[in-house]
C-alpha atoms as a PDB file:
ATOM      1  CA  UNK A   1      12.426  -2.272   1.824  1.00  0.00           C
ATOM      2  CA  UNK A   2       9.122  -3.720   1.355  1.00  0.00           C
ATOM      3  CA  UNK A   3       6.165  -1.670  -0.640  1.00  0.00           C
ATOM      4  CA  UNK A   4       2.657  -2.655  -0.153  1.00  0.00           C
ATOM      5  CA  UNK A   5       0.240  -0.962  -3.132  1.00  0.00           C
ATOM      6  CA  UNK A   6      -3.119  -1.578  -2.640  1.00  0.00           C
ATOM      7  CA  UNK A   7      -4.610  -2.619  -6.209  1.00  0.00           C
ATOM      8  CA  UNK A   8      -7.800  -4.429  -6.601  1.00  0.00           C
ATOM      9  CA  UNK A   9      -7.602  -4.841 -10.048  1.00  0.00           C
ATOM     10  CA  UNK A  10      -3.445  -5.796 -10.144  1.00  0.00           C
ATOM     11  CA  UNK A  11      -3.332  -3.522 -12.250  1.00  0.00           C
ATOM     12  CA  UNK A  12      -3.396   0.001 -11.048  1.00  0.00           C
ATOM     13  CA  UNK A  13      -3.404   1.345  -7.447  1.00  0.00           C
ATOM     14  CA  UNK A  14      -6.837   1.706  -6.061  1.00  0.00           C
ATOM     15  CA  UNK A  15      -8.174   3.794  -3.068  1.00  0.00           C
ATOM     16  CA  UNK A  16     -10.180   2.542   0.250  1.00  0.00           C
ATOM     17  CA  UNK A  17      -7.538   0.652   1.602  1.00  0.00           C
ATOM     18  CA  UNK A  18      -8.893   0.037   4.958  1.00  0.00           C
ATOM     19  CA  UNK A  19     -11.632  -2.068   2.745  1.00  0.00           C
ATOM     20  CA  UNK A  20      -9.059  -3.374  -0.111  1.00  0.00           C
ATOM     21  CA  UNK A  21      -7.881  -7.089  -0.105  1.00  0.00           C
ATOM     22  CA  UNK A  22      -5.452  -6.983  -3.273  1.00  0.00           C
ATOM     23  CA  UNK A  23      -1.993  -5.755  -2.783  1.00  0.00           C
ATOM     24  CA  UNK A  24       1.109  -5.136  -5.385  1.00  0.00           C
ATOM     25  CA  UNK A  25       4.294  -5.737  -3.313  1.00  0.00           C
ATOM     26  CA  UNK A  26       7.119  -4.634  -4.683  1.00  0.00           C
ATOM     27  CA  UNK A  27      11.048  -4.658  -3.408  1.00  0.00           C
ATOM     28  CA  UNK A  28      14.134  -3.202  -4.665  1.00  0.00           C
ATOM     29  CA  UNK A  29      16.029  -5.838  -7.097  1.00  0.00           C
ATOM     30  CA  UNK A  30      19.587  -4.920  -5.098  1.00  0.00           C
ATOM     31  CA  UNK A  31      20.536  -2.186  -8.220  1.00  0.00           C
ATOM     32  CA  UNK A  32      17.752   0.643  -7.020  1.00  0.00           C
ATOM     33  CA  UNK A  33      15.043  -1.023  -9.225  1.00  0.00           C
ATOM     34  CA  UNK A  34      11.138  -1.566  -7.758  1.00  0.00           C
ATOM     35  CA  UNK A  35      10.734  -4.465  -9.047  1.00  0.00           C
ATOM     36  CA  UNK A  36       7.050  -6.415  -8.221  1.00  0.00           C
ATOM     37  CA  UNK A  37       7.800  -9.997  -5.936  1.00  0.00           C
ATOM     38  CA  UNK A  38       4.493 -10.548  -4.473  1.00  0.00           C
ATOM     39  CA  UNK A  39       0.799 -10.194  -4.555  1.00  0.00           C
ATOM     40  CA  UNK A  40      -1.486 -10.526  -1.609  1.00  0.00           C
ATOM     41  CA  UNK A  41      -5.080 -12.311  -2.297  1.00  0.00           C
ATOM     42  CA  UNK A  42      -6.707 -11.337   0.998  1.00  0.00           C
ATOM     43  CA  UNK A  43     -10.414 -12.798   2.444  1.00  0.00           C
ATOM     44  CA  UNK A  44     -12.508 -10.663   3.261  1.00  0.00           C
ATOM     45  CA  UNK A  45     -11.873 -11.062   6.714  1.00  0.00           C
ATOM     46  CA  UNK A  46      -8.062  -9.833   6.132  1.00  0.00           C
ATOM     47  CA  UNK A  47      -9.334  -6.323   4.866  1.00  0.00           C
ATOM     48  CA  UNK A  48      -8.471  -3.631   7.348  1.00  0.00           C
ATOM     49  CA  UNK A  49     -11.826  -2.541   8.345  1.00  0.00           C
ATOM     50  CA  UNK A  50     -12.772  -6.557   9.253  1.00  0.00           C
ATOM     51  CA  UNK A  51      -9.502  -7.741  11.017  1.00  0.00           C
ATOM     52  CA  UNK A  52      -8.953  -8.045  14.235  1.00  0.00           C
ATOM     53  CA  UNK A  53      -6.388 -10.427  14.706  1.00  0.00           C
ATOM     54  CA  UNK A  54      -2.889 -10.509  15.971  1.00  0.00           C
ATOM     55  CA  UNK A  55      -0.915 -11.029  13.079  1.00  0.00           C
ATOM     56  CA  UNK A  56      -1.685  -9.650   9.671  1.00  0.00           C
ATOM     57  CA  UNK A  57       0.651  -9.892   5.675  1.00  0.00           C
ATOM     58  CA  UNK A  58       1.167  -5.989   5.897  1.00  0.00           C
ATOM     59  CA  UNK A  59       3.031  -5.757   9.241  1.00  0.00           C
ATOM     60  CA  UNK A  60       5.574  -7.361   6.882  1.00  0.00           C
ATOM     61  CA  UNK A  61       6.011  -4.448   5.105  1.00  0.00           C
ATOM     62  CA  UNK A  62       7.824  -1.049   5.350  1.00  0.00           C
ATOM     63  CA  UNK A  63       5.934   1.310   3.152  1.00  0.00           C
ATOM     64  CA  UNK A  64       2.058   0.991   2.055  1.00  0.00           C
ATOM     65  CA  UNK A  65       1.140   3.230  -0.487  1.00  0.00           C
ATOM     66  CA  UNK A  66      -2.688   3.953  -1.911  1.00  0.00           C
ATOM     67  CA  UNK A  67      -4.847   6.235  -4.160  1.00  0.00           C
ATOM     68  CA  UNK A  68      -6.656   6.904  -0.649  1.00  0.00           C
ATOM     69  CA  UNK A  69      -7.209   5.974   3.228  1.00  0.00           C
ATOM     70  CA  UNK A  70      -8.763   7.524   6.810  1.00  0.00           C
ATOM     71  CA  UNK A  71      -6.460   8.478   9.697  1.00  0.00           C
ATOM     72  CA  UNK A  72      -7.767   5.613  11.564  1.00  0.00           C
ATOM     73  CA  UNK A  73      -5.765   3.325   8.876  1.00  0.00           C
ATOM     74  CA  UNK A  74      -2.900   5.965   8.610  1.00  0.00           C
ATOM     75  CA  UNK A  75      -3.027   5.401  12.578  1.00  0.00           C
ATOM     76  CA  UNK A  76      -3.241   1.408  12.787  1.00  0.00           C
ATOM     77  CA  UNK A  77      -0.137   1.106  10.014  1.00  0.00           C
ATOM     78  CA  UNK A  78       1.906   3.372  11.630  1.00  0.00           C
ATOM     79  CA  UNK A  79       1.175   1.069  14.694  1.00  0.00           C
ATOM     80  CA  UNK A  80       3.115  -1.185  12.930  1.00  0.00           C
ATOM     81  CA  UNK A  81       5.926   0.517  11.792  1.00  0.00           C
ATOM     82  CA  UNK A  82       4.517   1.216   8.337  1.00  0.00           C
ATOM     83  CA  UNK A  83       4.535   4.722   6.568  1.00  0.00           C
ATOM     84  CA  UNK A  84       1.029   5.237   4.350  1.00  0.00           C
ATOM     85  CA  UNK A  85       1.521   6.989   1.307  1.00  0.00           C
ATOM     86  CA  UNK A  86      -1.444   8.475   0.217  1.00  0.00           C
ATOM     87  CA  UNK A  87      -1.270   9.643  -4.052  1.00  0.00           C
ATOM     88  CA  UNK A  88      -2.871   9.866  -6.999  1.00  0.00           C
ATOM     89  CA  UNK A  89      -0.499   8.211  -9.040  1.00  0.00           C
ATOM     90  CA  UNK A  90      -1.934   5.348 -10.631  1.00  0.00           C
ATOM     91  CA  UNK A  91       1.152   3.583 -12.183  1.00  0.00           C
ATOM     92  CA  UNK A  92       2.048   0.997  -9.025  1.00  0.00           C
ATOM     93  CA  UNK A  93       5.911   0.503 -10.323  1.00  0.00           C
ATOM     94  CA  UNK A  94       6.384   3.679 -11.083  1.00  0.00           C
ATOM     95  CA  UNK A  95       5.234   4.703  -7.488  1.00  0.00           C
ATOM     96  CA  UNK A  96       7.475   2.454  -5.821  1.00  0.00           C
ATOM     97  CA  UNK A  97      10.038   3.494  -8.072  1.00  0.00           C
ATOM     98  CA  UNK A  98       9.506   6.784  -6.747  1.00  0.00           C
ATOM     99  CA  UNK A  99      10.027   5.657  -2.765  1.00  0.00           C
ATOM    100  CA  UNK A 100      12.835   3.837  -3.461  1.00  0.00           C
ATOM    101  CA  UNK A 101      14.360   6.990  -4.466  1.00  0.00           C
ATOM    102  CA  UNK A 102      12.863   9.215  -2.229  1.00  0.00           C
ATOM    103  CA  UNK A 103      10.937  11.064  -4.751  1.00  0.00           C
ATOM    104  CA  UNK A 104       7.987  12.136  -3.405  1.00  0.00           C
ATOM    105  CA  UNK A 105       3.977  10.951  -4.733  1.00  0.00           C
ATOM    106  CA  UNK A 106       1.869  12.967  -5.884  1.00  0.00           C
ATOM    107  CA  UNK A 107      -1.050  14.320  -3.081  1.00  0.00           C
ATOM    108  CA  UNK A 108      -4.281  12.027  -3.459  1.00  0.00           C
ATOM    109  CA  UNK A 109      -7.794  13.341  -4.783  1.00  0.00           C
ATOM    110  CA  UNK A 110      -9.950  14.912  -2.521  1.00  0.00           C
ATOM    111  CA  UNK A 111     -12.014  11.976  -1.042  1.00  0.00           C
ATOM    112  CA  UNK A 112     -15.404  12.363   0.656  1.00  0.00           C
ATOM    113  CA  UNK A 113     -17.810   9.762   2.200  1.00  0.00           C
END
């Protein structure tokens, strides 16, 4: 399993993520450990709310989880085959820890625009 976490700092996991370009990806080490193997650099013209291309780094992933998102991006991941995971966690590893063992998140902030 594949985890996407959108971070814009590397560091923590941010919201937006129709607009982010940073992503954590993390994958289990074979002993039920998250353990981090990539990190996605994106241009701008990669971000979610810009791309509109065929092919795209997140449709390589199972699971994308973020501090915040619209349905539309809920809608266009699950498009893919990817489950959004919405939380207020801001610990990425311990978040992926979490989906690898089928913990659930915690529920995100309340978000307005």
């Amino acid at each position: 399993m594949k985890i996407a976490i959108t971070s814009q700092n590397f560091r923590t996991i941010t919201g937006h993520a129709g607009k982010t370009r940073r992503f954590l990806v993390y994958a289990d080490d074979g002993q039920g450990n998250a353990i981090e193997v990539d990190r996605l650099d994106l241009s701008r013209e990669m971000a979610m709310h810009e791309f509109r291309g065929d092919e795209h780094p997140l449709q390589a992933m199972d699971v994308l989880i973020t501090g915040g998102c619209g349905q539309g991006f809920v809608r266009r991941m699950a498009a893919w085959g990817i489950q959004v995971l919405p939380t207020s966690e801001t610990a990425p590893q311990a978040a992926a820890q979490a989906v690898l063992e089928g913990r659930p998140l915690p529920p995100p902030e309340p978000h307005q625009h």
